[in-house]
PDB file of N, CA and C in Angstrom:
ATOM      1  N   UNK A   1     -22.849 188.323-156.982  1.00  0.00           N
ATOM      2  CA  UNK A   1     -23.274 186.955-156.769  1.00  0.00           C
ATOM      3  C   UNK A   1     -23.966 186.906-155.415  1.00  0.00           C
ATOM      4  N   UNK A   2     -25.165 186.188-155.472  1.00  0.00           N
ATOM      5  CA  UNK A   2     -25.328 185.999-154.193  1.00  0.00           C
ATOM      6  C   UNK A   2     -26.126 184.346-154.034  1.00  0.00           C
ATOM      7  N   UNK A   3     -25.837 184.223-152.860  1.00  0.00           N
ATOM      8  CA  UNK A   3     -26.300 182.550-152.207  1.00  0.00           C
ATOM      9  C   UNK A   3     -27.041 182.810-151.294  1.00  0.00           C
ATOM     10  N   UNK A   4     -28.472 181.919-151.345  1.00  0.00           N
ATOM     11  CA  UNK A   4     -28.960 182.047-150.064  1.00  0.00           C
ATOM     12  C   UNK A   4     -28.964 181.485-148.918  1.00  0.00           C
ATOM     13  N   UNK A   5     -29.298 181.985-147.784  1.00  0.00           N
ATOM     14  CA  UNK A   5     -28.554 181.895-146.375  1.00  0.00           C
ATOM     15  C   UNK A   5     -28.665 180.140-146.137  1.00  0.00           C
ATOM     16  N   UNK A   6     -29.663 179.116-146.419  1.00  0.00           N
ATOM     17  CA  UNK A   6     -29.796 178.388-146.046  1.00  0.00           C
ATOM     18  C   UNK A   6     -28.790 177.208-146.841  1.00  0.00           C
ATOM     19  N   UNK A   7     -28.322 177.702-148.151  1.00  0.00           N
ATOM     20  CA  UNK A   7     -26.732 177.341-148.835  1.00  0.00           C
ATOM     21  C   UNK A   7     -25.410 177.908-148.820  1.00  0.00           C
ATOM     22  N   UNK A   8     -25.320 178.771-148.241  1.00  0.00           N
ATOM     23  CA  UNK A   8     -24.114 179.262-147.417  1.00  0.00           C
ATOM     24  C   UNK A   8     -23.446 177.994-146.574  1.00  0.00           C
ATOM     25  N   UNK A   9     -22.199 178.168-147.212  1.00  0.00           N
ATOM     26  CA  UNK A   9     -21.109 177.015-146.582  1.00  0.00           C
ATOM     27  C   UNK A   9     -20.914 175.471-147.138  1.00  0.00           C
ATOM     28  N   UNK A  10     -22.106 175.597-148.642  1.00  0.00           N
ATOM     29  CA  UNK A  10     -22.040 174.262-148.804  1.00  0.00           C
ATOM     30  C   UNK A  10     -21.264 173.982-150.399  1.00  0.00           C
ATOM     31  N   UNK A  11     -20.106 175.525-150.445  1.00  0.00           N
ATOM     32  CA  UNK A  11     -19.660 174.895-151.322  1.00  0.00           C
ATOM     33  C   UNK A  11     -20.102 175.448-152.866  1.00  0.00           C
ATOM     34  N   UNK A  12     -21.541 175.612-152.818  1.00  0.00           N
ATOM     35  CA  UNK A  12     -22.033 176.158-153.953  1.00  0.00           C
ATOM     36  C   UNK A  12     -21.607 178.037-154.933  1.00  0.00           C
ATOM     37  N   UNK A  13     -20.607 178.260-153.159  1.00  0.00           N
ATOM     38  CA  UNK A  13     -20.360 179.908-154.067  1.00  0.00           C
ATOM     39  C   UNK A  13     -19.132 179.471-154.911  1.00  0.00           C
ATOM     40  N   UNK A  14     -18.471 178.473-154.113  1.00  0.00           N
ATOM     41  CA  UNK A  14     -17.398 178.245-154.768  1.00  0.00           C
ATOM     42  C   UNK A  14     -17.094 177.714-156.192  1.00  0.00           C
ATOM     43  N   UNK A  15     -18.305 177.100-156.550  1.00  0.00           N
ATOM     44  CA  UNK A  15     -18.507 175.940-157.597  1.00  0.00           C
ATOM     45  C   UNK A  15     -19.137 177.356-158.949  1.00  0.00           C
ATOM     46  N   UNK A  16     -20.165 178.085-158.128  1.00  0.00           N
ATOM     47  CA  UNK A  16     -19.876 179.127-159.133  1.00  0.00           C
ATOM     48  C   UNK A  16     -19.194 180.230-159.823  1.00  0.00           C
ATOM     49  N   UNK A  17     -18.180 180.766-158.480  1.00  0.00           N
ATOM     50  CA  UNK A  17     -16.968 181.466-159.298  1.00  0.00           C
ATOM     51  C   UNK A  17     -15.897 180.713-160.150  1.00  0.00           C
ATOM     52  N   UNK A  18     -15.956 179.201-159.299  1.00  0.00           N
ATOM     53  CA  UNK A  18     -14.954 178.312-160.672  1.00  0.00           C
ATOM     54  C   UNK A  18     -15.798 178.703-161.676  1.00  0.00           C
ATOM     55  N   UNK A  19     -16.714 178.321-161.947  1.00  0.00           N
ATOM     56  CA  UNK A  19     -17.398 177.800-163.564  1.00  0.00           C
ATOM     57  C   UNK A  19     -17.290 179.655-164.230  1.00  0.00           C
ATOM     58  N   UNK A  20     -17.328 180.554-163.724  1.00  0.00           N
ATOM     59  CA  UNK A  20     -17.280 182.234-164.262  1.00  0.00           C
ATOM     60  C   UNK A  20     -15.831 181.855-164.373  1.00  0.00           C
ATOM     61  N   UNK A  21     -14.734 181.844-163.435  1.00  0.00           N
ATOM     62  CA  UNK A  21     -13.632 181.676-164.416  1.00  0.00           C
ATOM     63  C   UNK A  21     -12.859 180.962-165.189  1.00  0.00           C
ATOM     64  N   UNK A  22     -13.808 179.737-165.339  1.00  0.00           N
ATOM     65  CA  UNK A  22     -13.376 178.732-166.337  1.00  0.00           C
ATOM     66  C   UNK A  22     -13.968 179.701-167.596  1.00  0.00           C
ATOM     67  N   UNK A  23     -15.372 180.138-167.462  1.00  0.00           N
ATOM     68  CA  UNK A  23     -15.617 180.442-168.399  1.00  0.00           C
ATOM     69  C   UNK A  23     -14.561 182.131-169.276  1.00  0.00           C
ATOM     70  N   UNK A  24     -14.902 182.979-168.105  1.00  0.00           N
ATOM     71  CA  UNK A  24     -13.829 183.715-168.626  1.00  0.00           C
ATOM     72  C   UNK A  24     -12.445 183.688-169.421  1.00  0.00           C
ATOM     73  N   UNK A  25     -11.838 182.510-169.142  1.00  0.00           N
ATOM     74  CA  UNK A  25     -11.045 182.066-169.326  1.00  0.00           C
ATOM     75  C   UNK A  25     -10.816 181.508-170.821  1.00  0.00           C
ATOM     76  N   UNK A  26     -11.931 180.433-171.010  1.00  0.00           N
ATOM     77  CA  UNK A  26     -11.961 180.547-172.444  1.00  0.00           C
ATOM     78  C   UNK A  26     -12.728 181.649-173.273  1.00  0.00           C
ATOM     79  N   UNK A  27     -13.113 182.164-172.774  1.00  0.00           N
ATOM     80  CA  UNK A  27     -13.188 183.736-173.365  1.00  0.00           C
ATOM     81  C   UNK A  27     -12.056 184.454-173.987  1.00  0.00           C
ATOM     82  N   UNK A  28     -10.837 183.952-173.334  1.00  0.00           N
ATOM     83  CA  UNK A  28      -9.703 184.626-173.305  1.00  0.00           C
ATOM     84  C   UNK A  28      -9.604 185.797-172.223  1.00  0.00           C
ATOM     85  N   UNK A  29      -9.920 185.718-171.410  1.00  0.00           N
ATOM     86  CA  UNK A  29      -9.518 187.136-170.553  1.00  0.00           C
ATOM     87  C   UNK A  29      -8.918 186.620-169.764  1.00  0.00           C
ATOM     88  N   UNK A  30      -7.368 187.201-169.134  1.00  0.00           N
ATOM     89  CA  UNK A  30      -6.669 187.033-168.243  1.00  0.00           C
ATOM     90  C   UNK A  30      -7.307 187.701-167.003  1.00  0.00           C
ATOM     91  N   UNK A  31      -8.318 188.115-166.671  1.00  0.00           N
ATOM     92  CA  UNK A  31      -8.519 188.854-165.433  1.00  0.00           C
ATOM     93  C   UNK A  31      -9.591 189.154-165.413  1.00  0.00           C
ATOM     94  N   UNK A  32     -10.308 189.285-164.065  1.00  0.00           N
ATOM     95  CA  UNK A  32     -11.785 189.217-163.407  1.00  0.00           C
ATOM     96  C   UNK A  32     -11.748 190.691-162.387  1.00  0.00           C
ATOM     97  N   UNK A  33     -12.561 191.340-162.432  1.00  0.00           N
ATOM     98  CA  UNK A  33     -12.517 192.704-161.381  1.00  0.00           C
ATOM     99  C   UNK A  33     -14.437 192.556-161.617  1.00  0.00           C
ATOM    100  N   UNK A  34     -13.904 192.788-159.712  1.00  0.00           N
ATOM    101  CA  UNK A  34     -15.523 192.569-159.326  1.00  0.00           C
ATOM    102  C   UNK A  34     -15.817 194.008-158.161  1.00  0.00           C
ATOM    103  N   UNK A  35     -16.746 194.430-157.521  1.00  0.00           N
ATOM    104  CA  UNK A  35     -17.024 195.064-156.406  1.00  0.00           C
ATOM    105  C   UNK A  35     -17.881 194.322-155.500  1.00  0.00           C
ATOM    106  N   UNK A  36     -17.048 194.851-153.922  1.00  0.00           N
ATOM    107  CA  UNK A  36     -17.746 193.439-153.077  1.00  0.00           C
ATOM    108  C   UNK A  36     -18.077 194.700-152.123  1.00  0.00           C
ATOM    109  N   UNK A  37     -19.214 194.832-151.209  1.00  0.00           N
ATOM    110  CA  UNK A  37     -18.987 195.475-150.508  1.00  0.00           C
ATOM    111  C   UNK A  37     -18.386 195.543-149.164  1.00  0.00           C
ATOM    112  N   UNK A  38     -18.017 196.643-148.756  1.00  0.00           N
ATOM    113  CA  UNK A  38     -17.428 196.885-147.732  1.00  0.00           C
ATOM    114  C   UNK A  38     -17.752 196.940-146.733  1.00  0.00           C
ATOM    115  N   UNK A  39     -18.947 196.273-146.050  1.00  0.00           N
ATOM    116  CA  UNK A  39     -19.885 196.079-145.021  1.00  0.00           C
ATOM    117  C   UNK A  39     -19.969 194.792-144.848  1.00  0.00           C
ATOM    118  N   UNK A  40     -19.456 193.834-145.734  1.00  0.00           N
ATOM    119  CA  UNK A  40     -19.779 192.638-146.130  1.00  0.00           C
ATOM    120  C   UNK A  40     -18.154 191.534-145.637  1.00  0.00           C
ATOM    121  N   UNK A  41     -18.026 191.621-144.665  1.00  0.00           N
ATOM    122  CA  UNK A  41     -16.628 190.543-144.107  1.00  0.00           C
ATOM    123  C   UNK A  41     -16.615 189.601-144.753  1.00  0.00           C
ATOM    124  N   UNK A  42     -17.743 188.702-144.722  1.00  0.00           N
ATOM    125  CA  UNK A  42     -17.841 187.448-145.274  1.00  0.00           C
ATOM    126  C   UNK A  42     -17.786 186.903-146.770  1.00  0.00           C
ATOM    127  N   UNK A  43     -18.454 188.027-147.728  1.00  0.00           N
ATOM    128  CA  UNK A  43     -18.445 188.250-148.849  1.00  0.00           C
ATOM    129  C   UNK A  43     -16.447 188.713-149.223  1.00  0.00           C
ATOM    130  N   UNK A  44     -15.771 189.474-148.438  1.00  0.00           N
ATOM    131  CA  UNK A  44     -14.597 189.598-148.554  1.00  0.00           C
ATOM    132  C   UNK A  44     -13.183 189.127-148.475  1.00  0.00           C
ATOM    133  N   UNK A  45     -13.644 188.203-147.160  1.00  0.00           N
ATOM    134  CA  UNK A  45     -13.052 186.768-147.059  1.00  0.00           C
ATOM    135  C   UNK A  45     -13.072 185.785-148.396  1.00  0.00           C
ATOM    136  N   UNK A  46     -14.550 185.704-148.623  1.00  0.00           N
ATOM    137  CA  UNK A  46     -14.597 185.042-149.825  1.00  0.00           C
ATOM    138  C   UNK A  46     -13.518 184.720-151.173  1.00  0.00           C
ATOM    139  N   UNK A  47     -13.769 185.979-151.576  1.00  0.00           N
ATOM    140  CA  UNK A  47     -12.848 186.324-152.595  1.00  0.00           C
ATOM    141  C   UNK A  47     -11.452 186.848-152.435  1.00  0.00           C
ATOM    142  N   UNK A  48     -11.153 186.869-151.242  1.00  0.00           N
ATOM    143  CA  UNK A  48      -9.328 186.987-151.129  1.00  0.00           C
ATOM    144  C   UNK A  48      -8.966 185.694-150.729  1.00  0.00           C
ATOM    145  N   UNK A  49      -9.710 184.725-150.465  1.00  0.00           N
ATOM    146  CA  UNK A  49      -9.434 183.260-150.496  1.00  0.00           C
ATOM    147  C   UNK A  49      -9.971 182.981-151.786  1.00  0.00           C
ATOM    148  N   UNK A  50      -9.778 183.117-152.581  1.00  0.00           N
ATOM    149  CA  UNK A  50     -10.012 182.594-153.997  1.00  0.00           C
ATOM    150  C   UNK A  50      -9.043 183.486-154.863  1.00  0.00           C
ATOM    151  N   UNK A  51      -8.415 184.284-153.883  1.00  0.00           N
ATOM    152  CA  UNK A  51      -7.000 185.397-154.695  1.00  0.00           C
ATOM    153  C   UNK A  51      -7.610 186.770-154.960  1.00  0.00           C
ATOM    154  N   UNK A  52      -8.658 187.115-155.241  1.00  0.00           N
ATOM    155  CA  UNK A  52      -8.702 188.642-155.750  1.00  0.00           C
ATOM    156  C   UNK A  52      -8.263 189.309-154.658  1.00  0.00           C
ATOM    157  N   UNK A  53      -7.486 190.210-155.470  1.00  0.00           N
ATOM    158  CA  UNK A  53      -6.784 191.679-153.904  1.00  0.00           C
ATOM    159  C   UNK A  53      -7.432 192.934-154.142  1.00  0.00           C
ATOM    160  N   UNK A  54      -7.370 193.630-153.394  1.00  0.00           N
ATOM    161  CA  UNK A  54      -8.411 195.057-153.464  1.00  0.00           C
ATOM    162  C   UNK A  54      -7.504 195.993-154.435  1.00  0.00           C
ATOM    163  N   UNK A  55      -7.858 196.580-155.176  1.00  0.00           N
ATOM    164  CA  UNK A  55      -7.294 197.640-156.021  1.00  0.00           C
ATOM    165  C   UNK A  55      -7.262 199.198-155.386  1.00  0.00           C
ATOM    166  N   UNK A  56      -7.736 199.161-154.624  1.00  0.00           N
ATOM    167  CA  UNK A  56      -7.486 200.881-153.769  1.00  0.00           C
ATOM    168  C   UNK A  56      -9.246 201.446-154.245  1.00  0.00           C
ATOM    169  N   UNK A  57      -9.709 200.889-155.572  1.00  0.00           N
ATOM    170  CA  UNK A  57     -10.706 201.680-156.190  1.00  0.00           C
ATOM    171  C   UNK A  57     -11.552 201.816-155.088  1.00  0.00           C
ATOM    172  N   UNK A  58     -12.857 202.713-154.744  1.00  0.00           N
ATOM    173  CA  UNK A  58     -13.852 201.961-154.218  1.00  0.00           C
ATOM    174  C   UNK A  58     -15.039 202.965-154.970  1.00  0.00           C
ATOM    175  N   UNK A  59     -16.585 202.449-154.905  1.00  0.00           N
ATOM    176  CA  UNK A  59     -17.377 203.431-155.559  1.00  0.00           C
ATOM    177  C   UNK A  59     -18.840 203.211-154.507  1.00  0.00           C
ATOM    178  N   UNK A  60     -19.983 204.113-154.321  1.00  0.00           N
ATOM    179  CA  UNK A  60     -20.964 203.659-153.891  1.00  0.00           C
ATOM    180  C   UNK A  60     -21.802 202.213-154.644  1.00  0.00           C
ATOM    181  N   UNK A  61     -22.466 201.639-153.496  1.00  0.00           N
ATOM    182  CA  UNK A  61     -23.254 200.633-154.391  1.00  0.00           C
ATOM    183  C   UNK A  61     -24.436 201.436-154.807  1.00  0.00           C
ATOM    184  N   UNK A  62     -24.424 200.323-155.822  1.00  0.00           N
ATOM    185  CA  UNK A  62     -26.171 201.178-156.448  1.00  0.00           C
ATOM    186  C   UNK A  62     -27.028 200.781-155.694  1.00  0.00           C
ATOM    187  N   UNK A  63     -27.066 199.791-155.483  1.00  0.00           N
ATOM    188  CA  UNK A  63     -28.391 199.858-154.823  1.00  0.00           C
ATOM    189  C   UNK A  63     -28.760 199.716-153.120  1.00  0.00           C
ATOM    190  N   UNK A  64     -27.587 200.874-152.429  1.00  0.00           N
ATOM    191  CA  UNK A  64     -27.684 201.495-151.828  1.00  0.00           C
ATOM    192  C   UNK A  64     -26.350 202.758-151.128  1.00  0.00           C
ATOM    193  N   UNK A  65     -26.874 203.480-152.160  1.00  0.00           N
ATOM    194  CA  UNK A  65     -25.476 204.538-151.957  1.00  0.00           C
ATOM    195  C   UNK A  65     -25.017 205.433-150.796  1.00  0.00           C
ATOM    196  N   UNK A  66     -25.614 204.590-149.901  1.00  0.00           N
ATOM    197  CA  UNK A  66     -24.552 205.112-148.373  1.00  0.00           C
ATOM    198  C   UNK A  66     -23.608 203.935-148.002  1.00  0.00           C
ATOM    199  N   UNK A  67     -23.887 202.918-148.762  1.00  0.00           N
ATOM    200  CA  UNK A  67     -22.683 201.907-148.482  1.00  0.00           C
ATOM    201  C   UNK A  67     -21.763 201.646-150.246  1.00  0.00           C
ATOM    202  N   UNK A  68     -20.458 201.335-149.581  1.00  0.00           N
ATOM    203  CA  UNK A  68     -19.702 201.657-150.624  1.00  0.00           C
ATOM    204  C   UNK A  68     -19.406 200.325-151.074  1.00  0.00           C
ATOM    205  N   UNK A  69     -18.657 199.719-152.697  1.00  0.00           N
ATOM    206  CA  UNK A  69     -18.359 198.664-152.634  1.00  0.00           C
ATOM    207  C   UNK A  69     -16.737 199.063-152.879  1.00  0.00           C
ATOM    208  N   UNK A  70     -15.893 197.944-152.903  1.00  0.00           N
ATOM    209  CA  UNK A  70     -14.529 197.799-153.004  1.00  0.00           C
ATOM    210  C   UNK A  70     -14.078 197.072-153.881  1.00  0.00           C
ATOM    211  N   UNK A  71     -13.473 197.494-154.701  1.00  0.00           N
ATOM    212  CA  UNK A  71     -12.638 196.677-155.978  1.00  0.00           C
ATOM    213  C   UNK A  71     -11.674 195.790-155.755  1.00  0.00           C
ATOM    214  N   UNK A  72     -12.123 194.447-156.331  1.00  0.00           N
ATOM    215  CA  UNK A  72     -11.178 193.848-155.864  1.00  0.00           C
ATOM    216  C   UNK A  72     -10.805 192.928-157.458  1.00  0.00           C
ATOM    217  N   UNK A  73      -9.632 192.513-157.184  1.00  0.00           N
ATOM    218  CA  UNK A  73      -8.733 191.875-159.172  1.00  0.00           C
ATOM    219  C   UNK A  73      -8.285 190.649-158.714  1.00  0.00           C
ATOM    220  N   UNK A  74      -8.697 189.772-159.686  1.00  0.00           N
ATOM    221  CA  UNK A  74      -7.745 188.857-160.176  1.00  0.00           C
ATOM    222  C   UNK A  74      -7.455 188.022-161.548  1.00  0.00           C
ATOM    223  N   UNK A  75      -5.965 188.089-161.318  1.00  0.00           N
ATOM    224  CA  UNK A  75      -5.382 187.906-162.379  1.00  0.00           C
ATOM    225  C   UNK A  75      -4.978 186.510-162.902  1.00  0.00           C
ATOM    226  N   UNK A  76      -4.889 186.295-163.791  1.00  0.00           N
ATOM    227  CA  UNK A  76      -4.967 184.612-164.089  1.00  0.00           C
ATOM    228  C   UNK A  76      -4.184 184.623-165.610  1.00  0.00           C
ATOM    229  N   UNK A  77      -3.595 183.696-165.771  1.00  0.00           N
ATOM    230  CA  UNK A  77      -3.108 183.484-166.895  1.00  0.00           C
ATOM    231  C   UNK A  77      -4.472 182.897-168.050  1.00  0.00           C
ATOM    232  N   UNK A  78      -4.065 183.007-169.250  1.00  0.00           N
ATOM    233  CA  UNK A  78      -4.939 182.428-170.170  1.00  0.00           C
ATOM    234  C   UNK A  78      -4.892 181.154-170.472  1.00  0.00           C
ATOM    235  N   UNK A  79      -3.674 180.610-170.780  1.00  0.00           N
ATOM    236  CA  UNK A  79      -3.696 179.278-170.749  1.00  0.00           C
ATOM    237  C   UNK A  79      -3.431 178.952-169.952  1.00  0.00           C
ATOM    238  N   UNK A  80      -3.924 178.633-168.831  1.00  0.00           N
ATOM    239  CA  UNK A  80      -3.508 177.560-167.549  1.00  0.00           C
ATOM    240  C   UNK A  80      -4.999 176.911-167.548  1.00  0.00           C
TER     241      UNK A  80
END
């Protein structure tokens, strides 16, 4: 996911990971696993304030493989 710099902070990243896991959700999937990278504080903050925790995984990014990304999960019930 990404937001650009001049909508940063207004709310809008947030409004789109709700609506991915509303949607997931009625999908039926209990759980979301994403890669964030690891260069990226802000991007990481992000999503451990919204609950995902790092899984230990990590892999290069593609599209640039001297920086790595980091796995991060979360888990959610189906019906809630």
């Amino acid at each position: 996911m990404w937001v650009e710099a001049d909508q940063r902070g207004t709310g809008i990243a947030d409004d789109l990971l709700a609506g991915v896991i509303s949607w997931a959700r009625a999908e039926g999937a209990h759980a979301l696993r994403l890669g964030v990278a690891e260069d990226n504080p802000s991007a990481r903050k992000f999503y451990e304030r919204h609950g995902f925790a790092p899984t230990g995984e990590s892999e290069p990014l593609r599209s640039r493989p001297t920086a790595r990304t980091e796995e991060r999960l979360l888990v959610f019930g189906g019906d809630e």
